[in-house]
PDB file of N, CA and C in Angstrom:
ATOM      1  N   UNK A   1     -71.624 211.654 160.637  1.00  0.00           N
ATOM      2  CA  UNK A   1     -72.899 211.502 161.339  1.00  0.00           C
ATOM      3  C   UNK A   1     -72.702 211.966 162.792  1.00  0.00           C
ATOM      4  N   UNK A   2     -73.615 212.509 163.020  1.00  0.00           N
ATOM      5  CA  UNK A   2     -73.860 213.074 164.920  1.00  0.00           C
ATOM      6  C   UNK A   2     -74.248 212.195 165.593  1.00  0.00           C
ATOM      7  N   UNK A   3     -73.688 212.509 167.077  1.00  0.00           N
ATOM      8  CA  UNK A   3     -74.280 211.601 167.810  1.00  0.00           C
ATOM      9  C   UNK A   3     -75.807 211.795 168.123  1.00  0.00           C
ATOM     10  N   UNK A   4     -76.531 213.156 168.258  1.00  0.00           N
ATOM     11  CA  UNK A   4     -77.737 213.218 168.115  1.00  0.00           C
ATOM     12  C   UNK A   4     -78.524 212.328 166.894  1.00  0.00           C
ATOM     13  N   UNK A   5     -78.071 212.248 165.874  1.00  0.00           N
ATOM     14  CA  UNK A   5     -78.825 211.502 164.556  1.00  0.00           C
ATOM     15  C   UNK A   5     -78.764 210.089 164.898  1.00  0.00           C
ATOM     16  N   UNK A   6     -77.714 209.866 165.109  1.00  0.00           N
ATOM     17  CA  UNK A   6     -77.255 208.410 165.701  1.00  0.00           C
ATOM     18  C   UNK A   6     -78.152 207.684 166.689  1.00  0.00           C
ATOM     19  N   UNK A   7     -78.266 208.861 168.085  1.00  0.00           N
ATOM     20  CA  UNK A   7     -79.294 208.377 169.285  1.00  0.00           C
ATOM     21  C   UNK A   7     -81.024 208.015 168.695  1.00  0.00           C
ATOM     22  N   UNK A   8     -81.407 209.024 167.284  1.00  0.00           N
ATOM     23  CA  UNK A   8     -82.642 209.423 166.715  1.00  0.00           C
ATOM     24  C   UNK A   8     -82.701 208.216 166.236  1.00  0.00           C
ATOM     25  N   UNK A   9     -81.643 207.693 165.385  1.00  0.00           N
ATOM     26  CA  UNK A   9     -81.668 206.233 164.361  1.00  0.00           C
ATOM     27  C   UNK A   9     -81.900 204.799 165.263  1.00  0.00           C
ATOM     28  N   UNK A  10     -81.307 204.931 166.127  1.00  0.00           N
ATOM     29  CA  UNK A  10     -81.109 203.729 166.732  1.00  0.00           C
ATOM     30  C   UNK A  10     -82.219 202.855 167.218  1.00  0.00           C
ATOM     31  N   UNK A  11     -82.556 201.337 166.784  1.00  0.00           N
ATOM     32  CA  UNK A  11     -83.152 200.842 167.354  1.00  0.00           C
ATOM     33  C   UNK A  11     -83.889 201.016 168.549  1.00  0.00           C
ATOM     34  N   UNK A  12     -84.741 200.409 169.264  1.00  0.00           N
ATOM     35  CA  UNK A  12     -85.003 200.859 170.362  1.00  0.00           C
ATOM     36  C   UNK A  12     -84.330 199.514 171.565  1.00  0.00           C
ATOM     37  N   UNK A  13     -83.630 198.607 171.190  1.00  0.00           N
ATOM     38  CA  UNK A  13     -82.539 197.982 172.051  1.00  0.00           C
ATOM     39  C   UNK A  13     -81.496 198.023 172.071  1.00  0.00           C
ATOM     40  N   UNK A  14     -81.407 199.004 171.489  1.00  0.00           N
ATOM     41  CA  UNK A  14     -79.286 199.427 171.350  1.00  0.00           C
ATOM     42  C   UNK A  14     -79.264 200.293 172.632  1.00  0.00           C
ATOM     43  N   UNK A  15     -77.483 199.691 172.859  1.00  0.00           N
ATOM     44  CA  UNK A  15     -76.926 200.192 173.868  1.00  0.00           C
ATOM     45  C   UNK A  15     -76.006 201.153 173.432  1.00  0.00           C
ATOM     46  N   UNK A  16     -75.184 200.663 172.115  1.00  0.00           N
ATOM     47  CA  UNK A  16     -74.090 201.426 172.026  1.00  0.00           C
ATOM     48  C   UNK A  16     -74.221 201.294 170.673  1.00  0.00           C
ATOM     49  N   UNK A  17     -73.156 202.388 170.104  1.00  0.00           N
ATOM     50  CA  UNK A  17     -72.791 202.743 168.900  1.00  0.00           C
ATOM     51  C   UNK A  17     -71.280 202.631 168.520  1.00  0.00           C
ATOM     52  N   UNK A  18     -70.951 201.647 167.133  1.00  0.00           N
ATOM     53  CA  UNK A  18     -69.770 201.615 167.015  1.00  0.00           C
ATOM     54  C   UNK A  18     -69.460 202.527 165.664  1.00  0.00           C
ATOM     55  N   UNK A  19     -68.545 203.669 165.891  1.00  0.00           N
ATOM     56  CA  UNK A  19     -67.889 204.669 165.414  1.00  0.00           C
ATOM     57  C   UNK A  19     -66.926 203.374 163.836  1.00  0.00           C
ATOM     58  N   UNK A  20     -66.177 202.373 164.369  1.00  0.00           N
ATOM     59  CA  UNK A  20     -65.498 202.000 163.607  1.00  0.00           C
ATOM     60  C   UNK A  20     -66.220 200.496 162.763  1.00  0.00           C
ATOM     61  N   UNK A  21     -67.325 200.567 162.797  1.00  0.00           N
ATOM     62  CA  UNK A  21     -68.498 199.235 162.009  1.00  0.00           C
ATOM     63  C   UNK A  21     -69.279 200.282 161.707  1.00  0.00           C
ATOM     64  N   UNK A  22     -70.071 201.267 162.305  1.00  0.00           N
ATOM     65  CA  UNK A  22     -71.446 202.071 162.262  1.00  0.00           C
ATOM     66  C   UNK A  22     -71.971 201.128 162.279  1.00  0.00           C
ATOM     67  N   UNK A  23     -72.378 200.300 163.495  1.00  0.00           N
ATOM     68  CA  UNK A  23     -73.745 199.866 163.709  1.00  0.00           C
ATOM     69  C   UNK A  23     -73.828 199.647 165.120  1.00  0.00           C
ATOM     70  N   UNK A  24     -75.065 199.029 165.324  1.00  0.00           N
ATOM     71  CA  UNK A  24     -75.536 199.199 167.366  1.00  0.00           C
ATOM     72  C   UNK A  24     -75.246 197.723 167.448  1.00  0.00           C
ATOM     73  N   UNK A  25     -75.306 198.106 168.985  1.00  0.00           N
ATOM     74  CA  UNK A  25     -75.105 196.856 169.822  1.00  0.00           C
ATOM     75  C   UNK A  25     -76.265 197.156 170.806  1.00  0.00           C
ATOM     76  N   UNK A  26     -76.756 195.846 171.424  1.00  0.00           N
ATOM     77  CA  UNK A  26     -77.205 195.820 172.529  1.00  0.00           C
ATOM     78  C   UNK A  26     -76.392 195.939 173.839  1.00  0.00           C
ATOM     79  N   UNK A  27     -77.131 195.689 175.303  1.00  0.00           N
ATOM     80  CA  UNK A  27     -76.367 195.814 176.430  1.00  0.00           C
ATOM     81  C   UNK A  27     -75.606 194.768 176.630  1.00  0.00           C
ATOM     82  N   UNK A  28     -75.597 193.288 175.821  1.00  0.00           N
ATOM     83  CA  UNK A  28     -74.410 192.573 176.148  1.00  0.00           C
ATOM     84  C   UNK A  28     -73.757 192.189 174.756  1.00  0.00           C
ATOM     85  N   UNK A  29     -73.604 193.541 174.152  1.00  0.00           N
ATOM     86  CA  UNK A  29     -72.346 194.303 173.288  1.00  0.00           C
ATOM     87  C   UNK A  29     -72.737 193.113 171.805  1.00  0.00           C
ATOM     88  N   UNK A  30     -73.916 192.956 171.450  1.00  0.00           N
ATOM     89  CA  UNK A  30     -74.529 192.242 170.369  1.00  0.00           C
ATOM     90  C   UNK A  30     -74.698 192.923 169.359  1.00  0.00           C
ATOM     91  N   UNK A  31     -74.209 192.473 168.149  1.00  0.00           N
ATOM     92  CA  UNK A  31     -74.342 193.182 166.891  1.00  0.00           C
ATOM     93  C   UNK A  31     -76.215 192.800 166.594  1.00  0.00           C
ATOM     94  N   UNK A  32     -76.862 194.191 166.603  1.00  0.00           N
ATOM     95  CA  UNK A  32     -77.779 194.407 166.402  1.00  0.00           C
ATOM     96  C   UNK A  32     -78.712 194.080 164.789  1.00  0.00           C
ATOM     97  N   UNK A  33     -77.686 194.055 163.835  1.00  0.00           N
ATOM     98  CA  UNK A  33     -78.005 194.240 162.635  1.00  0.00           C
ATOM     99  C   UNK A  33     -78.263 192.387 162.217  1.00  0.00           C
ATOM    100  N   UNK A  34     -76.791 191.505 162.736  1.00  0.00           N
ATOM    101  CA  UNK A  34     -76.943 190.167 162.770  1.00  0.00           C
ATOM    102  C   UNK A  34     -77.640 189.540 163.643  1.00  0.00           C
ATOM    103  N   UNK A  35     -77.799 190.143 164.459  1.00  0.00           N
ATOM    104  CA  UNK A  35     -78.883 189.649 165.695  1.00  0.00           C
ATOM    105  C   UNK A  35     -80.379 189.170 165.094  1.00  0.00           C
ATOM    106  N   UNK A  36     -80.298 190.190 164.364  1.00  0.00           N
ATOM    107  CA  UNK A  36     -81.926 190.070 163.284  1.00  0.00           C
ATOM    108  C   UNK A  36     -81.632 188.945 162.330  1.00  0.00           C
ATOM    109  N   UNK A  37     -80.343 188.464 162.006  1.00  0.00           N
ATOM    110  CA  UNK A  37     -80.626 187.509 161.003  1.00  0.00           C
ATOM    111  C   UNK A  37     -80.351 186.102 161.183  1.00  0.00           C
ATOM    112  N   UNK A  38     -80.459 185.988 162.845  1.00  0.00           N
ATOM    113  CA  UNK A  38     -79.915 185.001 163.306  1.00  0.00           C
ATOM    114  C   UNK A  38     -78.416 185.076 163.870  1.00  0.00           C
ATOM    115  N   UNK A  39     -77.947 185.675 163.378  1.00  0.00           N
ATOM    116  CA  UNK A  39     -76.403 185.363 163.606  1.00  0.00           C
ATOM    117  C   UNK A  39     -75.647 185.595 165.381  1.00  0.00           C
ATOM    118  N   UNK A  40     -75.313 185.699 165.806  1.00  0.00           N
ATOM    119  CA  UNK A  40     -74.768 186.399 167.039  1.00  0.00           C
ATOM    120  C   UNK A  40     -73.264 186.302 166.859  1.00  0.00           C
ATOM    121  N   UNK A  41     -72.917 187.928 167.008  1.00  0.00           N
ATOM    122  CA  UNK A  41     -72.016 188.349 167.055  1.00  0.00           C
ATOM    123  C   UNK A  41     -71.503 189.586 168.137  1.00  0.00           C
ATOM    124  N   UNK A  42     -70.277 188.850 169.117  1.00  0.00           N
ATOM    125  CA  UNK A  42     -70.675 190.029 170.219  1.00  0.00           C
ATOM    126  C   UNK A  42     -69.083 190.839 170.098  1.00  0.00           C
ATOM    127  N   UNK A  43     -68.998 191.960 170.548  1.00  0.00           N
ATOM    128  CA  UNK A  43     -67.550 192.392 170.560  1.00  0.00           C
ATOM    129  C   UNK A  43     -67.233 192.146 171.642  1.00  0.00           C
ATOM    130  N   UNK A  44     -65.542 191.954 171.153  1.00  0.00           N
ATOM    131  CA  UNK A  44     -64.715 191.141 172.090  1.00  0.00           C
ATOM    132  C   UNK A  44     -64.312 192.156 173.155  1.00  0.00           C
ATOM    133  N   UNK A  45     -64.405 191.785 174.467  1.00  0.00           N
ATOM    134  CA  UNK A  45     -63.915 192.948 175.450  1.00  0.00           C
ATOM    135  C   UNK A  45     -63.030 194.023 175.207  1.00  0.00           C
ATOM    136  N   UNK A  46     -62.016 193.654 174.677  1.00  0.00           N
ATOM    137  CA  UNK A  46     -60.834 194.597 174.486  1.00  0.00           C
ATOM    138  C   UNK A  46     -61.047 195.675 173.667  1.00  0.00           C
ATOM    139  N   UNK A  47     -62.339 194.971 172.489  1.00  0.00           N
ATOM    140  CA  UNK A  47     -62.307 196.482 171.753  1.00  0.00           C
ATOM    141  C   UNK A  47     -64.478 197.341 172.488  1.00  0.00           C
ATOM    142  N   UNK A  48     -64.629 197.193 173.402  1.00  0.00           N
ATOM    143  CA  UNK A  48     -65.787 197.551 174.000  1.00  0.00           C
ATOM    144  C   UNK A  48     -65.968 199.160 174.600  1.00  0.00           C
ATOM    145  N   UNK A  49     -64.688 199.322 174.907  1.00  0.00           N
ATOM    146  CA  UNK A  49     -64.267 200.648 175.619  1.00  0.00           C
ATOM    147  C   UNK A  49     -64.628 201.461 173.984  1.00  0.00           C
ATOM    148  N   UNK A  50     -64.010 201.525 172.910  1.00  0.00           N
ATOM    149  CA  UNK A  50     -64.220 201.893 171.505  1.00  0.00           C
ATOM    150  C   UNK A  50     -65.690 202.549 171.563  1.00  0.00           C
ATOM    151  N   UNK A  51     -66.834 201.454 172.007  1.00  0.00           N
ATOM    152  CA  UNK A  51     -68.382 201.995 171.736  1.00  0.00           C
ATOM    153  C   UNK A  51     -68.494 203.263 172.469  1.00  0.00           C
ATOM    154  N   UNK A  52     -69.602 203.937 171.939  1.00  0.00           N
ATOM    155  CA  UNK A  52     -70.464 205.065 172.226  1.00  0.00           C
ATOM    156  C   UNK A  52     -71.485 204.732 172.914  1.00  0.00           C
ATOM    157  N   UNK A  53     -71.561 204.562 174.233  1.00  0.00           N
ATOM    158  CA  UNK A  53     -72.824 204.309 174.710  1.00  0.00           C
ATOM    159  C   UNK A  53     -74.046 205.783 174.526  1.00  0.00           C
ATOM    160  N   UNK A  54     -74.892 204.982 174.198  1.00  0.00           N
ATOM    161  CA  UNK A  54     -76.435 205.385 173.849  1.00  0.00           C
ATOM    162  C   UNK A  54     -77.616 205.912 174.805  1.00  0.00           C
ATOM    163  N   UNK A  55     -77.633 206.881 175.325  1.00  0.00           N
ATOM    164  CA  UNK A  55     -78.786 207.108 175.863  1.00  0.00           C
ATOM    165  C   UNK A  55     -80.087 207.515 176.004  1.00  0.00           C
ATOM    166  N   UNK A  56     -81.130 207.361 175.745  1.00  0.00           N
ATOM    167  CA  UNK A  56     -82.384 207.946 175.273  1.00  0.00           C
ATOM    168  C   UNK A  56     -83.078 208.515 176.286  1.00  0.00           C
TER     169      UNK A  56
END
């Protein structure tokens, strides 16, 4: 997948894109997908540098 398709797909509150989950995060690094189901799940600093930040 491209990062163009990626930027096209993405929610409209994602910040970033993770290459090694494929899915978005918001700006305070929130799994986007569990976010919707209640859950909160944030990535842990160390692996944050990893994301693709998102710009529209």
């Amino acid at each position: 997948m491209d990062i163009e398709q990626i930027k096209a797909n993405a929610p409209e509150d994602a910040a970033f894109w993770s290459p090694a989950v494929e899915q978005y995060f918001d700006c305070q690094y929130m799994n986007l997908a569990f976010k919707e189901q209640g859950k909160l799940i944030q990535v842990e600093q160390q692996f944050r540098g990893e994301l693709v930040p998102l710009t529209k």
